[in-house]
N, C-alpha and C. Protein backbone atom coordinates (compact mmCIF):
# COMPACT_ATOMS: atom_id res chain seq x y z
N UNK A 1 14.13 -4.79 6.84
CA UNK A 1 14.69 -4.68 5.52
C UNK A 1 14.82 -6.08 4.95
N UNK A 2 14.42 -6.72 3.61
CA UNK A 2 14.59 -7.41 2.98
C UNK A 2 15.71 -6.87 1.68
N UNK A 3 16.59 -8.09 1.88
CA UNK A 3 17.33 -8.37 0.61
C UNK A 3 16.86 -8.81 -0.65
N UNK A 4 17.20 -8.62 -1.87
CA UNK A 4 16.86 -8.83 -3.06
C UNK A 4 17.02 -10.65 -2.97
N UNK A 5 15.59 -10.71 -3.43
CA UNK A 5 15.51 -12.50 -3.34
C UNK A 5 14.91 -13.03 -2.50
N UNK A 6 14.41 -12.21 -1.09
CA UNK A 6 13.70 -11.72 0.08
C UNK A 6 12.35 -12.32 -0.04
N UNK A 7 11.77 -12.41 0.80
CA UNK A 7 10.02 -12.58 1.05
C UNK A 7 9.63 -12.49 2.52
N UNK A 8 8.66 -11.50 2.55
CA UNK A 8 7.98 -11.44 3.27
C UNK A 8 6.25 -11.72 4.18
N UNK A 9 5.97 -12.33 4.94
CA UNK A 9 4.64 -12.71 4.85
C UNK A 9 3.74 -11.78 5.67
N UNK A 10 2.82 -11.07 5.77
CA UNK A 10 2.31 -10.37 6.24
C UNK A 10 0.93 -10.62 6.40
N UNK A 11 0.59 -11.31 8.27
CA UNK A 11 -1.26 -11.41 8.48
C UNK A 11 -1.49 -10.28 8.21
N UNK A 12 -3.08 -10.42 7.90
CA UNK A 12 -4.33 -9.87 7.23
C UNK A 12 -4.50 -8.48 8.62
N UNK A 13 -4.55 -7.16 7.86
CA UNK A 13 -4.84 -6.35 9.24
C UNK A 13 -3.85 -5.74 9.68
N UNK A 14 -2.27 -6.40 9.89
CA UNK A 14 -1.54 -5.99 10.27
C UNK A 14 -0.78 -4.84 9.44
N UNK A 15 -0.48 -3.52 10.06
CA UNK A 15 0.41 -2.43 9.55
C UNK A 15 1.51 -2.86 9.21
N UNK A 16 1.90 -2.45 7.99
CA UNK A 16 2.88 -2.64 7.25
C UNK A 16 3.08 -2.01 6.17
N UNK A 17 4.52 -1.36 4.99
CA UNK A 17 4.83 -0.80 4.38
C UNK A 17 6.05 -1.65 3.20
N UNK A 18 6.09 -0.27 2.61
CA UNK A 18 7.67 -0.99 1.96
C UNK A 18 7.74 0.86 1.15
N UNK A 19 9.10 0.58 0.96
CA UNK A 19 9.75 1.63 0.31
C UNK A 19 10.77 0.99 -0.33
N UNK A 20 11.83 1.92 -1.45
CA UNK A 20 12.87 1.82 -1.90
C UNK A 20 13.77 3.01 -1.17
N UNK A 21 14.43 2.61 -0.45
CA UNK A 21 15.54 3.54 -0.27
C UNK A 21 16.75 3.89 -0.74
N UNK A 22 16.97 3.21 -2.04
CA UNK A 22 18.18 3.37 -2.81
C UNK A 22 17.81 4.08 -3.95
N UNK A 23 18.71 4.85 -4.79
CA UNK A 23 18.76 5.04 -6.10
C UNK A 23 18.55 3.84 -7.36
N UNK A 24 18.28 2.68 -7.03
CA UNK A 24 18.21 2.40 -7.76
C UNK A 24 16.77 1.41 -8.56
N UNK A 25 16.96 1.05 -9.14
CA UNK A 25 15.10 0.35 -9.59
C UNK A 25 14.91 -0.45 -8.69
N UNK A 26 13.67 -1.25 -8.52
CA UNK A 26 13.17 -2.23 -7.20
C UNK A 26 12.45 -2.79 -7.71
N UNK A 27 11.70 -4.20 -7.55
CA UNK A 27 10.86 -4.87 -8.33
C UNK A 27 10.30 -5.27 -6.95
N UNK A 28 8.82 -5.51 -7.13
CA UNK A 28 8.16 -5.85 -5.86
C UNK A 28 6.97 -6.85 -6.33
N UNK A 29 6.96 -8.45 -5.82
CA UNK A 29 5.90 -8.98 -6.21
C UNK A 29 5.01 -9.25 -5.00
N UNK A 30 3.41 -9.32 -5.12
CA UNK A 30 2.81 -8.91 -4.22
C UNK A 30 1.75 -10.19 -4.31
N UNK A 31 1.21 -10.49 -3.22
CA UNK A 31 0.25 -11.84 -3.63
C UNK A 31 -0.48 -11.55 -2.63
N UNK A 32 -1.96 -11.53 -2.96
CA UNK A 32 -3.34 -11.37 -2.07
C UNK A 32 -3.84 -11.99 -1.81
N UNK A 33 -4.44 -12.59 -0.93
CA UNK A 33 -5.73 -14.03 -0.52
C UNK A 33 -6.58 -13.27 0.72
N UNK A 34 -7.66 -13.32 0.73
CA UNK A 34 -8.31 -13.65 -0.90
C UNK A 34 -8.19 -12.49 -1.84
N UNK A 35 -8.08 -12.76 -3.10
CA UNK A 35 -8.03 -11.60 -4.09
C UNK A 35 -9.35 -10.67 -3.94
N UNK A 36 -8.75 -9.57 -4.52
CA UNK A 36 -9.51 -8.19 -4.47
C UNK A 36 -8.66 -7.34 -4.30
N UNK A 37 -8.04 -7.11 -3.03
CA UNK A 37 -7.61 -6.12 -2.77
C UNK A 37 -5.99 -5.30 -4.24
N UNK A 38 -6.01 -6.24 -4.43
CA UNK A 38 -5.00 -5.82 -5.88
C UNK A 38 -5.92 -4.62 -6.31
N UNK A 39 -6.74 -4.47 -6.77
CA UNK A 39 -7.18 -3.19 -7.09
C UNK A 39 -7.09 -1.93 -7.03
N UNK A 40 -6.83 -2.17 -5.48
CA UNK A 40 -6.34 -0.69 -5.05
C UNK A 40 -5.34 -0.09 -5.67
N UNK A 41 -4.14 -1.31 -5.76
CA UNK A 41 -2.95 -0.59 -6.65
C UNK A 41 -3.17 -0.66 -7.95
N UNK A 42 -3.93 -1.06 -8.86
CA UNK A 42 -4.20 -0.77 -10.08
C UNK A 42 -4.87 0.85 -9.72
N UNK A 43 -5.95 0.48 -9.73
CA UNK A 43 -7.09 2.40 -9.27
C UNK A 43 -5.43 3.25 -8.93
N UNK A 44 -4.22 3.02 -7.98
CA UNK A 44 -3.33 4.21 -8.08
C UNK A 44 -2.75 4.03 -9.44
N UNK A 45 -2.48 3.00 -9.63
CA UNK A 45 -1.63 3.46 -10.99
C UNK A 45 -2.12 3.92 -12.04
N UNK A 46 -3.55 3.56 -11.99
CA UNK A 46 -4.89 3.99 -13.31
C UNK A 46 -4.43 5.77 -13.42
N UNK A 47 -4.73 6.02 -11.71
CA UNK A 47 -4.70 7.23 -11.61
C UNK A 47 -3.23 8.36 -12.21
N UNK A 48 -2.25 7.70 -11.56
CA UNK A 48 -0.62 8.07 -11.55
C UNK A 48 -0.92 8.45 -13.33
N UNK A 49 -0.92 7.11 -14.03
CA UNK A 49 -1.21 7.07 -15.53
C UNK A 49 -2.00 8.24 -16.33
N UNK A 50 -2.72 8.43 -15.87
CA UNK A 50 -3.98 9.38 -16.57
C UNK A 50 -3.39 10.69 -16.23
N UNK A 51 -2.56 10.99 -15.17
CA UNK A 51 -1.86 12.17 -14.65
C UNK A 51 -2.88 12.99 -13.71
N UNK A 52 -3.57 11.90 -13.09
CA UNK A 52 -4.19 12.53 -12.06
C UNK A 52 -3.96 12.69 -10.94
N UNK A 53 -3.98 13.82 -10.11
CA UNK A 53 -3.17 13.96 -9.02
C UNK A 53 -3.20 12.70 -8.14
N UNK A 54 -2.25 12.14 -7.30
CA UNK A 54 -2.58 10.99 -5.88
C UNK A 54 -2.72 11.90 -5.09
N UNK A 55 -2.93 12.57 -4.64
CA UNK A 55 -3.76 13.18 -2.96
C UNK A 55 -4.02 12.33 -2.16
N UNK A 56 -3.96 12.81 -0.82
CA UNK A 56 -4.16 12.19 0.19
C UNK A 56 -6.09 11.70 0.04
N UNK A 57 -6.78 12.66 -0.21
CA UNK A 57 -8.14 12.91 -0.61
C UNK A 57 -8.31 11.36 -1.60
N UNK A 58 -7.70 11.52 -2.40
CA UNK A 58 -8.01 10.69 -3.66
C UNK A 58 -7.42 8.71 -2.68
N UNK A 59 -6.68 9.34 -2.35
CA UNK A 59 -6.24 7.62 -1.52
C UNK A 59 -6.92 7.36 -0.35
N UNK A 60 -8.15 8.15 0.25
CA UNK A 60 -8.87 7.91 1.26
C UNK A 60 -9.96 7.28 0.65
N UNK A 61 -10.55 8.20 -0.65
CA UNK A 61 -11.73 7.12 -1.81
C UNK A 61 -11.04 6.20 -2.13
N UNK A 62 -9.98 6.16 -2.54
CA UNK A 62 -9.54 4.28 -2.99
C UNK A 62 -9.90 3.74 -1.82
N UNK A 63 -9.10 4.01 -0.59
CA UNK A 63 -8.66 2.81 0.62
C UNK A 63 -10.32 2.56 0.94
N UNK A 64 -11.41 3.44 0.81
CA UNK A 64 -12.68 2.81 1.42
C UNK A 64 -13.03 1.73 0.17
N UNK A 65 -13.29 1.63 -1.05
CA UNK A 65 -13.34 1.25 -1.53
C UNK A 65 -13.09 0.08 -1.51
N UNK A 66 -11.77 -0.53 -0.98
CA UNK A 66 -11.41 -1.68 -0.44
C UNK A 66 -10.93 -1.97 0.79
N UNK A 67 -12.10 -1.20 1.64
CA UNK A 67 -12.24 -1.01 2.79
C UNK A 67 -10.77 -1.29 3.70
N UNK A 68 -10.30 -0.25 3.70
CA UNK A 68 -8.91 -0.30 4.11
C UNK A 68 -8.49 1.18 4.93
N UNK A 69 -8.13 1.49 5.35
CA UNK A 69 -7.21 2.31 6.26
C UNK A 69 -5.84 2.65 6.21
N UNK A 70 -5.52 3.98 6.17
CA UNK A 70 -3.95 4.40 6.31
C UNK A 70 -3.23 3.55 7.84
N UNK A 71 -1.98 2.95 8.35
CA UNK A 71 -1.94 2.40 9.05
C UNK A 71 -1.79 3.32 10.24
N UNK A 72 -1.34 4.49 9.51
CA UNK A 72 -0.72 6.04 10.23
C UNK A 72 -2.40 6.60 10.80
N UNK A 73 -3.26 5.96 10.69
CA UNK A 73 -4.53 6.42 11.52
C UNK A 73 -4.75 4.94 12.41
N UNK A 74 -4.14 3.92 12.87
CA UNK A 74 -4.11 2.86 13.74
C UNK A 74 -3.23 2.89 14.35
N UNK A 75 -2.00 3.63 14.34
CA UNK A 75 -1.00 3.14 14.96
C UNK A 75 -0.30 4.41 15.56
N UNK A 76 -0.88 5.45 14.93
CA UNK A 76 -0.25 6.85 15.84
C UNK A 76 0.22 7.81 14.54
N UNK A 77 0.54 9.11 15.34
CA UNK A 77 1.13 10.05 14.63
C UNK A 77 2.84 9.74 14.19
N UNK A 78 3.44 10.09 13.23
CA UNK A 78 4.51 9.83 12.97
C UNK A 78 4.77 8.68 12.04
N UNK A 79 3.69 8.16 11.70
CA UNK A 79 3.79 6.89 10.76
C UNK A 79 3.41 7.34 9.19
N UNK A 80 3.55 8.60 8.94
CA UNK A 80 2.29 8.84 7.49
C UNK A 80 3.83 8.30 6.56
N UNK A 81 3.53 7.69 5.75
CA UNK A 81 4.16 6.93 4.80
C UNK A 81 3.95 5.65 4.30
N UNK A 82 3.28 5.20 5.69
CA UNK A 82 3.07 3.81 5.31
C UNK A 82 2.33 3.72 4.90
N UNK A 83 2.46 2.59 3.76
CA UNK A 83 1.05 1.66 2.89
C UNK A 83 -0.14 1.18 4.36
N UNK A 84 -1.28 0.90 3.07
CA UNK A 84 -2.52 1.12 4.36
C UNK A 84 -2.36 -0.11 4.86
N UNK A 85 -3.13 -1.08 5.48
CA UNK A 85 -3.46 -2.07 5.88
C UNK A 85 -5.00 -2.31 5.93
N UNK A 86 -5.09 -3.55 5.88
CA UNK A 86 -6.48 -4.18 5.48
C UNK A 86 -7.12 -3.84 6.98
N UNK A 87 -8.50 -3.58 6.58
CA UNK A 87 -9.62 -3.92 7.80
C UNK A 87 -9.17 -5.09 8.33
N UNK A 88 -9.67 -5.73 9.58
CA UNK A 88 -10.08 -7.01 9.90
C UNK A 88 -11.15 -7.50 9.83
């Protein structure tokens, strides 16, 4: 858990997530190297926006796209929630 004001650094590959678990708003800034992979979360929000369903289906074509993986298919059953993680 990070506190508001928080940072976290996360190698390339490694499983990892984030959620809000409070009621209340959350602001999350995110920084990529090398860039690209930002996309992915634009393509969901393109999607969210347009009111097109997110499906699991629909986030398996994004994650190849930027060749990426659910982490919950690397790391075992019981993980589906988490944000994907990068190839290596």
């Amino acid at each position: 858990m990070v506190a508001g004001g928080g940072s976290v650094a996360v190698p390339r590959g490694r499983a990892h997530g984030f959620r809000n678990v409070t009621d209340r708003d959350a602001r999350l800034t995110l920084l990529f190297t090398p860039a690209g992979y930002e996309g992915y979360f634009r393509d969901v929000a393109e999607a969210i926006a347009s009111g097109e369903p997110v499906t699991p289906e629909l986030l398996v074509e994004l994650r190849a796209r930027y060749n990426t993986v659910a982490a919950s298919t690397q790391i075992g059953p019981g993980t589906e929630g988490l944000l994907p993680t990068a190839r290596g």
